[in-house]
Protein backbone atom coordinates (compact mmCIF):
# COMPACT_ATOMS: atom_id res chain seq x y z
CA UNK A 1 -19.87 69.09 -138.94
CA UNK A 2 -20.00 72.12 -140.60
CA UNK A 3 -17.14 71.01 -142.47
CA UNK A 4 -19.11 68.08 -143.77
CA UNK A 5 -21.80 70.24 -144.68
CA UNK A 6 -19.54 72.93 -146.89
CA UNK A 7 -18.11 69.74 -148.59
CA UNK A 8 -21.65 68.99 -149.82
CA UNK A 9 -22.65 71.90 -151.20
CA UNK A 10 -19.34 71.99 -153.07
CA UNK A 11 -20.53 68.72 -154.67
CA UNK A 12 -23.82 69.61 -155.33
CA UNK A 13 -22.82 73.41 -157.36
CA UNK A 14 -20.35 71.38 -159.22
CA UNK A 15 -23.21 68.97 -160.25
CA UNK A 16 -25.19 71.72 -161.30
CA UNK A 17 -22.13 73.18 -162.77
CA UNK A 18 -21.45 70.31 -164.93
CA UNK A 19 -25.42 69.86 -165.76
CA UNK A 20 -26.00 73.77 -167.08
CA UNK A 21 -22.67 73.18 -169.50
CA UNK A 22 -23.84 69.91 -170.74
CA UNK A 23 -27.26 71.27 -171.75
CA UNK A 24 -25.66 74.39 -173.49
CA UNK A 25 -23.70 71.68 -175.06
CA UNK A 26 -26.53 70.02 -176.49
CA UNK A 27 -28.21 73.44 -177.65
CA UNK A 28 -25.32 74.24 -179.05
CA UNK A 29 -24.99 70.54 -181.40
CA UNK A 30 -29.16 71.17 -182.14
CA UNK A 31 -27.98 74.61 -183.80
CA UNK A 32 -25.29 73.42 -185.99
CA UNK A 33 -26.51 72.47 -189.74
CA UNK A 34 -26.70 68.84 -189.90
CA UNK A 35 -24.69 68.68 -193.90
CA UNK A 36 -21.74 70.98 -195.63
CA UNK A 37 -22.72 74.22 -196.62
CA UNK A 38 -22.66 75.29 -200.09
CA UNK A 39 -20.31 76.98 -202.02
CA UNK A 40 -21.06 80.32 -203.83
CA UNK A 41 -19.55 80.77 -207.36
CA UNK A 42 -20.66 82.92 -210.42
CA UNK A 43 -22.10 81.45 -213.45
CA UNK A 44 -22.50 82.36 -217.08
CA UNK A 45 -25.21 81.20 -219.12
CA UNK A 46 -23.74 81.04 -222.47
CA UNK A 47 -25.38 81.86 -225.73
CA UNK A 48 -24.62 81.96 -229.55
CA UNK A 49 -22.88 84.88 -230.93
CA UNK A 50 -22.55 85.55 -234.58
CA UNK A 51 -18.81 86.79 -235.51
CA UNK A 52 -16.94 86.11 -238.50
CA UNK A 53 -14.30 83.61 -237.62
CA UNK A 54 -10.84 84.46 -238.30
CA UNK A 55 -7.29 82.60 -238.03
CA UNK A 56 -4.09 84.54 -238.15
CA UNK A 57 -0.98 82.12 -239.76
CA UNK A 58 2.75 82.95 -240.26
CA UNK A 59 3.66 84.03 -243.93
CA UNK A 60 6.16 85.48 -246.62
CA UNK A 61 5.80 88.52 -248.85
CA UNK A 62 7.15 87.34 -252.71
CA UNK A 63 6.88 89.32 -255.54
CA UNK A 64 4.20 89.13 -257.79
CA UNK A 65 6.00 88.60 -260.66
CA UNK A 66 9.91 87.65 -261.39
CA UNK A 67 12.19 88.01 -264.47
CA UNK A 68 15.48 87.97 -264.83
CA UNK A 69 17.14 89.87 -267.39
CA UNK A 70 19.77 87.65 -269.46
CA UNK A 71 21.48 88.64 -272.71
CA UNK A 72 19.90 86.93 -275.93
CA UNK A 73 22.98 87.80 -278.12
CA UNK A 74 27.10 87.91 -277.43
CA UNK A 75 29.06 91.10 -276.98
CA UNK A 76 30.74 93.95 -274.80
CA UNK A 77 27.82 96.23 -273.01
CA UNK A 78 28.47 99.73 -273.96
CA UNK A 79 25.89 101.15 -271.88
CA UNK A 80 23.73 100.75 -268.33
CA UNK A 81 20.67 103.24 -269.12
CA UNK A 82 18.87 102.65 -265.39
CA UNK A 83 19.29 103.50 -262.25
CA UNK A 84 18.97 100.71 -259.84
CA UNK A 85 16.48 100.33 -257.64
CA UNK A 86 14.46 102.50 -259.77
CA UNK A 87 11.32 101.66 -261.18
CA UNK A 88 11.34 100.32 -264.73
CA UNK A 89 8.78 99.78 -267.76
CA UNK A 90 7.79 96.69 -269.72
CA UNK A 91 10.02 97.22 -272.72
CA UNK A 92 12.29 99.80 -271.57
CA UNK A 93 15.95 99.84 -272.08
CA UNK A 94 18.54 98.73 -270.06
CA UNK A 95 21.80 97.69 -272.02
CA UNK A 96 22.81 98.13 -275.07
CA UNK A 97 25.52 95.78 -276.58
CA UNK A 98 27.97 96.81 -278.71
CA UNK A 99 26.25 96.15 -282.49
CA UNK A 100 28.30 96.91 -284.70
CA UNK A 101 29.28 93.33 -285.94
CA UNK A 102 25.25 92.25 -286.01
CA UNK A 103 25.04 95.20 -288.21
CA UNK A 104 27.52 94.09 -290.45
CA UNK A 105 25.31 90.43 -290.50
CA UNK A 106 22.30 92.30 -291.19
CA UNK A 107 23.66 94.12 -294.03
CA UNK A 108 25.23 90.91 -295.39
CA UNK A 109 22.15 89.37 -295.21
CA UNK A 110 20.11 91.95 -297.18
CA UNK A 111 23.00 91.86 -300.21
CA UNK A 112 22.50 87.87 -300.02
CA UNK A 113 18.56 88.59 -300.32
CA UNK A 114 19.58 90.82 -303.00
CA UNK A 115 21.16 88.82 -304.97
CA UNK A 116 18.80 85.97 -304.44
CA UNK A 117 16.24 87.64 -305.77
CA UNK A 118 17.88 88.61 -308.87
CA UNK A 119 18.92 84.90 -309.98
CA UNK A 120 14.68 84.48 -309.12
CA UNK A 121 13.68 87.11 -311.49
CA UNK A 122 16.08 85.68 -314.33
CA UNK A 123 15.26 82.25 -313.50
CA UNK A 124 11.26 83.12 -313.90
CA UNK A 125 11.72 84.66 -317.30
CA UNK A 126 13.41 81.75 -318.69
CA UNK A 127 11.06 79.61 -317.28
CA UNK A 128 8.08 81.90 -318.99
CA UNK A 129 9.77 81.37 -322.36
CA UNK A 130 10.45 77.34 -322.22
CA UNK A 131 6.72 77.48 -321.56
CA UNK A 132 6.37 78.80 -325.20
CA UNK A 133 8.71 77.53 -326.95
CA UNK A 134 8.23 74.06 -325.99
CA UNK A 135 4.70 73.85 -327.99
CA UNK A 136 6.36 74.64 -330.73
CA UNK A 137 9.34 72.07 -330.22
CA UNK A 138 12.03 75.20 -330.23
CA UNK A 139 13.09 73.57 -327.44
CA UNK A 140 13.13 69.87 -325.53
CA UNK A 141 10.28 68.97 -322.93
CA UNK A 142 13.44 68.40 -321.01
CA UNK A 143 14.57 71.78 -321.03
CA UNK A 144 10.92 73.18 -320.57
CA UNK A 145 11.24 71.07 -316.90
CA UNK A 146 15.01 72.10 -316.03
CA UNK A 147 13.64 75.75 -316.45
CA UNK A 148 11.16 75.58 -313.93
CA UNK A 149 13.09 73.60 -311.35
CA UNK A 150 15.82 76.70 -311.61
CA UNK A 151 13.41 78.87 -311.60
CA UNK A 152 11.79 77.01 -308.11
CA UNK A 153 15.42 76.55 -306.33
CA UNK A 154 15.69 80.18 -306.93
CA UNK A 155 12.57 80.81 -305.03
CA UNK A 156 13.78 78.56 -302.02
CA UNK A 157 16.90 80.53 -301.96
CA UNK A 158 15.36 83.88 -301.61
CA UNK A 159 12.82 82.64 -299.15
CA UNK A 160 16.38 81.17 -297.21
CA UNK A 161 17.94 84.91 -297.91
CA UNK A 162 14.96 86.24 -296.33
CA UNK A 163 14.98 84.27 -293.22
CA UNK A 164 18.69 85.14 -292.73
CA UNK A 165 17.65 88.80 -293.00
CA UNK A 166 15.07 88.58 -290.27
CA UNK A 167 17.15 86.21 -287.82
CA UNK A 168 20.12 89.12 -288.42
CA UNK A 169 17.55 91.92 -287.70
CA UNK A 170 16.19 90.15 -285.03
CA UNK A 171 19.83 89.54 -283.71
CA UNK A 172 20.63 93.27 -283.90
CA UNK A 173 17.34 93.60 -281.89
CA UNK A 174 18.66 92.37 -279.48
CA UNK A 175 21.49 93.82 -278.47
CA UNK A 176 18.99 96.47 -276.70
CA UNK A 177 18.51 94.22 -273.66
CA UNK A 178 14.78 95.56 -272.72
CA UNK A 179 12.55 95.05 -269.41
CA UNK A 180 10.65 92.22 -269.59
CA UNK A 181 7.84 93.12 -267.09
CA UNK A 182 7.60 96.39 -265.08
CA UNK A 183 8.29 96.60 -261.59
CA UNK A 184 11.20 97.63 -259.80
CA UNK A 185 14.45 96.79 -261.03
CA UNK A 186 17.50 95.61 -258.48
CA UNK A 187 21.33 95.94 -258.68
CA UNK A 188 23.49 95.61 -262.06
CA UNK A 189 25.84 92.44 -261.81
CA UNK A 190 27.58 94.04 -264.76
CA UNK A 191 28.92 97.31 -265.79
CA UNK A 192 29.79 98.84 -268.98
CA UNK A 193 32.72 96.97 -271.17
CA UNK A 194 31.87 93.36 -269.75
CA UNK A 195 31.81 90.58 -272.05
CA UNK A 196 28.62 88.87 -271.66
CA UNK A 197 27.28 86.13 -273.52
CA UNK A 198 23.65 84.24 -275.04
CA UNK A 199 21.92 82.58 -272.84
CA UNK A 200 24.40 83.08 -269.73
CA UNK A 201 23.27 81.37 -266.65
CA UNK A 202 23.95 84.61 -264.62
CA UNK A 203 21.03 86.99 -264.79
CA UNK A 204 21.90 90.95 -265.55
CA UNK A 205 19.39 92.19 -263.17
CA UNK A 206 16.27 91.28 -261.54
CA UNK A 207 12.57 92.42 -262.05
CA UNK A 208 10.32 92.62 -259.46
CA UNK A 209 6.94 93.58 -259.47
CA UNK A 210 5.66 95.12 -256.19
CA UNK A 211 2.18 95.75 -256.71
CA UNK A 212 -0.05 93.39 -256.58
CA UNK A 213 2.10 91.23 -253.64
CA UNK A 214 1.77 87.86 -252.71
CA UNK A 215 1.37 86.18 -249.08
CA UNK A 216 2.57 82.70 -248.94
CA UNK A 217 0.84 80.77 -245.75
CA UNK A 218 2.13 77.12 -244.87
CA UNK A 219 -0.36 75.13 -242.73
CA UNK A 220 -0.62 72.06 -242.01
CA UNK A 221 -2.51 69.57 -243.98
CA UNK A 222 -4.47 68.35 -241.04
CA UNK A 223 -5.43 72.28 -239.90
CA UNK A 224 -5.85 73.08 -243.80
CA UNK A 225 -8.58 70.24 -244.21
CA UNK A 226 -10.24 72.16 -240.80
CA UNK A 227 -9.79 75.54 -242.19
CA UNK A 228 -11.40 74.75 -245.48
CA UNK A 229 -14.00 72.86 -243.57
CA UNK A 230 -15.19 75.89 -241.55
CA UNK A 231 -14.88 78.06 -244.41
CA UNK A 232 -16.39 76.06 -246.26
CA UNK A 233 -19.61 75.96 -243.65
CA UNK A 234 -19.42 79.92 -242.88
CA UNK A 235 -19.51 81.02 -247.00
CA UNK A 236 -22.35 78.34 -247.80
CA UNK A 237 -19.96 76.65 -250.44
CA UNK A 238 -17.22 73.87 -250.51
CA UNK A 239 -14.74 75.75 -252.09
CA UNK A 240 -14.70 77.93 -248.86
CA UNK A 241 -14.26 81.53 -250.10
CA UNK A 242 -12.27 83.84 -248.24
CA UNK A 243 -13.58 87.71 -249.14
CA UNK A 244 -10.78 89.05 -246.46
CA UNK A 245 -7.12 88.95 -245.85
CA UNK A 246 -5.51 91.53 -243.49
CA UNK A 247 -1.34 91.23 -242.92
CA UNK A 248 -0.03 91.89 -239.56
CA UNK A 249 3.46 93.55 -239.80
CA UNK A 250 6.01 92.67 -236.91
CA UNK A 251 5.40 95.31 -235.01
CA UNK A 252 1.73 93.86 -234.31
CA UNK A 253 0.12 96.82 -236.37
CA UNK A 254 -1.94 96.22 -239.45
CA UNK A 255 -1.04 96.82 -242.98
CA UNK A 256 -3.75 99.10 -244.40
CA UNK A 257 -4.43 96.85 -247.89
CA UNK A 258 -7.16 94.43 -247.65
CA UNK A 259 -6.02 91.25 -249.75
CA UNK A 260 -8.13 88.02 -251.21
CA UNK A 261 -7.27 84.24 -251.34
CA UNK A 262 -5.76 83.38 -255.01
CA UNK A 263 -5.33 79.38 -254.45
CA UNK A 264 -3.95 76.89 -252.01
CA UNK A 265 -1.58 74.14 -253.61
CA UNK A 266 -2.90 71.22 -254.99
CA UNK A 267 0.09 68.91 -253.17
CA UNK A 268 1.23 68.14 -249.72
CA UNK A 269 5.14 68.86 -249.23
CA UNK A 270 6.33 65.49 -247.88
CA UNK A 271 9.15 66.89 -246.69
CA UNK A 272 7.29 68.77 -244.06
CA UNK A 273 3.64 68.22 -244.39
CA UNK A 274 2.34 71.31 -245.31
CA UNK A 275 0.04 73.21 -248.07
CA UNK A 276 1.01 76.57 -249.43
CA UNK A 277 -2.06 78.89 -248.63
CA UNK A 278 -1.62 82.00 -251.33
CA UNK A 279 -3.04 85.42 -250.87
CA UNK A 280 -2.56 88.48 -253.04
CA UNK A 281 -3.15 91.94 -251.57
CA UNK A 282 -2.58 95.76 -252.94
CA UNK A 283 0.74 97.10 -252.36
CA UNK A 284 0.74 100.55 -253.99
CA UNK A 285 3.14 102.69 -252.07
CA UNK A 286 5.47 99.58 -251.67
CA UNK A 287 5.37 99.45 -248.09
CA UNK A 288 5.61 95.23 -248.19
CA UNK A 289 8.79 93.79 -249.84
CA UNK A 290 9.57 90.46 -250.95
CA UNK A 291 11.08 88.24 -248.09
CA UNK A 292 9.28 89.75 -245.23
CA UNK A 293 8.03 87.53 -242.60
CA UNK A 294 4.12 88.85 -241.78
CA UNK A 295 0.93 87.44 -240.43
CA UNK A 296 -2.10 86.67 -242.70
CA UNK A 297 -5.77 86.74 -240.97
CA UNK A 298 -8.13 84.83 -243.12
CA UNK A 299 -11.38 86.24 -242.20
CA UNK A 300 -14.75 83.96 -243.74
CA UNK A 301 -16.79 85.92 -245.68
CA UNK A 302 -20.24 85.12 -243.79
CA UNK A 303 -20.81 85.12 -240.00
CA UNK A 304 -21.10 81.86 -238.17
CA UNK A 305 -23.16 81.15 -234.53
CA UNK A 306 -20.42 79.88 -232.22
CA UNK A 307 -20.24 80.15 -228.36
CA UNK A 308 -17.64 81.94 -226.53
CA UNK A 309 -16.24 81.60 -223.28
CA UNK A 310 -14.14 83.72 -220.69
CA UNK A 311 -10.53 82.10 -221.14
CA UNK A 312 -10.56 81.53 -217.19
CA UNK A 313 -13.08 79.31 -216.97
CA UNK A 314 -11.21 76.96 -218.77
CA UNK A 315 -9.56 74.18 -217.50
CA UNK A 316 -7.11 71.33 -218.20
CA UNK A 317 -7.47 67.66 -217.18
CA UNK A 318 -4.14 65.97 -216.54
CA UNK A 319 -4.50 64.21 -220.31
CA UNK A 320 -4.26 68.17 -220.79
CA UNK A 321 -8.25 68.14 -222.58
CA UNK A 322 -9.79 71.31 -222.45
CA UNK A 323 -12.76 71.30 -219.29
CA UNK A 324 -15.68 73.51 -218.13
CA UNK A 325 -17.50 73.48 -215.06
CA UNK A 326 -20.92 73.16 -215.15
CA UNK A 327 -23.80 74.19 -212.93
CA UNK A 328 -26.81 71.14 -213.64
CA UNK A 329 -30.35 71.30 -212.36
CA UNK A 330 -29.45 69.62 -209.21
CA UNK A 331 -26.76 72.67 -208.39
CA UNK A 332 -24.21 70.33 -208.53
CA UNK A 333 -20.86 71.04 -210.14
CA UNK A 334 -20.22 68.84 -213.68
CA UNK A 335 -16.59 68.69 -215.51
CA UNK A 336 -17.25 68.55 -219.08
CA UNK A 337 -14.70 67.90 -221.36
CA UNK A 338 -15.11 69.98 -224.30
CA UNK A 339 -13.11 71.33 -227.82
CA UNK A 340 -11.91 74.70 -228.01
CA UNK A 341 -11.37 76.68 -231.44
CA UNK A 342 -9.29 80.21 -231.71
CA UNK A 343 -9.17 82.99 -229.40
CA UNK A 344 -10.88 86.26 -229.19
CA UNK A 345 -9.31 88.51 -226.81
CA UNK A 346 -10.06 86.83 -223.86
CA UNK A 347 -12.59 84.97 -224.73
CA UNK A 348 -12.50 81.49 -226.53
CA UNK A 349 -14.28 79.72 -229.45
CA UNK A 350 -15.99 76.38 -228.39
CA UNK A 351 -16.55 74.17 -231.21
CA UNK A 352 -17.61 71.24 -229.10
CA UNK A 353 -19.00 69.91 -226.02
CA UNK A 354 -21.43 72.93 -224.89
CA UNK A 355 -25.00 74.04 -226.51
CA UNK A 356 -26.83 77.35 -225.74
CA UNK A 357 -28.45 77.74 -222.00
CA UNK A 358 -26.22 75.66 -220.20
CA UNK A 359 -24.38 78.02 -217.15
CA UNK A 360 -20.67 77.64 -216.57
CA UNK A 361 -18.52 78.46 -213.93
CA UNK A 362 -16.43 81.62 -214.54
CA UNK A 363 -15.48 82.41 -210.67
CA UNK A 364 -15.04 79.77 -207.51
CA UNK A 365 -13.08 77.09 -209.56
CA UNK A 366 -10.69 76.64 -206.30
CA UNK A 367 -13.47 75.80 -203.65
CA UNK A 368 -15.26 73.13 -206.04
CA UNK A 369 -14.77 69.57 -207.24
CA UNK A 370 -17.36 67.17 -209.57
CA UNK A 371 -20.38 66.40 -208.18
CA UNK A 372 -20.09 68.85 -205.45
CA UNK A 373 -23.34 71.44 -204.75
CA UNK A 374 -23.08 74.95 -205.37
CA UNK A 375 -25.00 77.64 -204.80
CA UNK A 376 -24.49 79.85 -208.21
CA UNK A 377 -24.62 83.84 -208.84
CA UNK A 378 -25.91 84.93 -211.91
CA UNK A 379 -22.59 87.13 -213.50
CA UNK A 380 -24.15 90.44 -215.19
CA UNK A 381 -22.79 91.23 -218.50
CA UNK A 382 -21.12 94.04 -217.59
CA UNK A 383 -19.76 92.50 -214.45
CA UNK A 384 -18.45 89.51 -216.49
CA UNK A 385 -15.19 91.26 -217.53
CA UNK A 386 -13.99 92.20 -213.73
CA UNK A 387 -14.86 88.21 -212.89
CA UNK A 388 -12.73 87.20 -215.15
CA UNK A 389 -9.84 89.69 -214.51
CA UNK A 390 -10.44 88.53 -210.70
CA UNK A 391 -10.23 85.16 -211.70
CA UNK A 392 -6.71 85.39 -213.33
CA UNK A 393 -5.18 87.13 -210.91
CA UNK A 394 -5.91 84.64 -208.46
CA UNK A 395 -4.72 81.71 -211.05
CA UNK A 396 -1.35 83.88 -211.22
CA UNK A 397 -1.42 83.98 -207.12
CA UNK A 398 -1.66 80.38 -206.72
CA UNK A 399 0.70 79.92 -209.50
């Protein structure tokens, strides 16, 4: 009996049991929020900035000007009057060819002249008599006429004589071989007691002037068309004016000169698709030679509105487009595709795709997807930097 009775009240206290744990149950499901919970992640609101845009292209240093010196006249160089790799003047000496024999022509020349002129004078006298004599029929109107065609053939020949005497003199000239630009001067390919000759195809020396310099850009002619385009809207003008042009040396530091834009070519190579883009910039202590590879940054010469965005909060689709994520009125997440320009530290151009006021997500992109609500944090300016840095490093992690 008693038993019996033990065996009950074991069934009851596990009813009761079972009843307490199935109404904490149900407290418990009446607590729990009925929908997902939001996820927190920073926003931006971006606005306009006004910078002067910039691009930074591979170039070559040339000289600003080129001659080579070549020989005008035949004969052995006697002398080598510079030193090379000096600097040199317009006009200054730098051979001298043996001229003895172009002496010897000029002086021939001048006795030939000489001469000529002499046969003139005689020829004009008699010709100033005929003129007399033939009105009073001393002499034939015949004669009268072969006077004064001896007298003009002896003109011709001492306008000839003088023409030999100034292509002799001008001959002897020229056995000074002179600079015919100044700049700085390279090696000799001859020394003293070579044979050279007119007109040889092998130049003497080289000239090159330093300073000005040249910068010679190749771009394409698709990214030229945009260039000039943007220029073209920052200065005000088609021609798209560039006021600045810095160089950036290999070592990433930047020459001191500020240069302009002289022209871009009026032809596309075929060959590779490009336009030459040519700048000229101060070089007076010579610190840029010809044949150096350097950076150009063409800077517009008026500032343009653009937006910028943290480099982090972009994105790439898998047809590799350039995407933002967007916080909407709704809080939920939009992927925007959008068109990105040149980069600013860490920060990136848009050209495309985004207007003023709109907030973008700059922290959170792992926890989100489209269409997905959010519950966004204002980022403080002077938080935004640390975001961003916070950002990366996680992209690095999970790379």
């Amino acid at each position: 009996m008693k038993s019996n009775k033990k065996r009950l009240l074991s069934i009851v206290l596990l009813a009761a049991a079972l009843f307490l744990l199935s109404s904490c149950d149900e407290k418990e499901k009446g607590m729990l929020p009925s929908g997902p919970v939001a996820a927190e992640v920073r926003v931006m609101t971006v606005m306009e900035e006004s910078l002067h845009l910039s691009i930074e292209l591979p170039g070559r240093t040339t000289a600003f000007r080129v001659a080579e010196v070549r020989p005008q006249v035949s004969g052995i160089v006697t002398r080598r009057l510079f030193t090379e790799g000096s600097e040199v003047a317009a006009g200054e000496l730098l051979y001298q060819i043996d001229p003895a024999i172009y002496a010897a022509v000029l002086a021939s020349a001048e006795a030939a002249l000489a001469k000529s002129e002499a046969m003139e004078y005689s020829a004009r006298l008699k010709a100033g008599r005929y003129r007399a004599l033939v009105k009073t029929e001393a002499v034939s109107e015949q004669e009268q006429v072969d006077a004064e065609a001896a007298w003009k053939q002896a003109l011709a020949e001492v306008a000839a004589a003088k023409a030999a005497v100034q292509s002799a003199r001008i001959n002897l000239d020229y056995t000074k071989v002179t600079a015919p630009i100044a700049g700085r001067i390279g090696r000799s390919m001859i020394s003293e007691g070579a044979l050279v000759t007119a007109q040889q195809p092998t130049a003497l020396a080289t000239i090159q002037q330093l300073d000005p310099l040249f910068i010679d850009v190749n771009q394409s002619a698709h990214e030229f068309l945009a260039l000039k385009k943007r220029l073209a809207q920052s200065s005000g003008n088609s021609k798209g004016s560039v006021t600045e042009v810095k160089v950036i040396l290999d070592d990433s530091t930047e020459y001191g000169g500020t240069g302009v834009l002289e022209f871009s070519d009026v032809a596309v190579d075929q060959s590779t698709g490009t336009v030459t883009i040519r700048a000229v910039i101060a070089n007076p202590r010579q610190e840029l030679l010809p044949g150096m590879f350097v950076r150009a940054r063409l800077t517009a010469p008026e500032p343009q509105n653009v937006i910028l965005v943290p480099q982090a909060a972009i994105i790439r689709n898998t047809r590799g487009q350039s995407m933002l994520m967007l916080v909407d009125d709704a809080s939920r997440v939009e992927a925007r595709i959008v068109e990105t320009g040149r980069n600013r530290g860490n920060h990136t151009v848009i050209t495309k795709g985004l207007v003023a006021g709109e907030q973008i997500i700059v922290s959170g992109l792992q926890k989100i997807r489209p269409g997905a609500e959010v519950k966004a944090v204002e980022l403080q300016p002077e938080t935004e930097r640390q975001a961003v840095d916070v950002e990366q490093n996680s992209a690095a992690k999970v790379n």
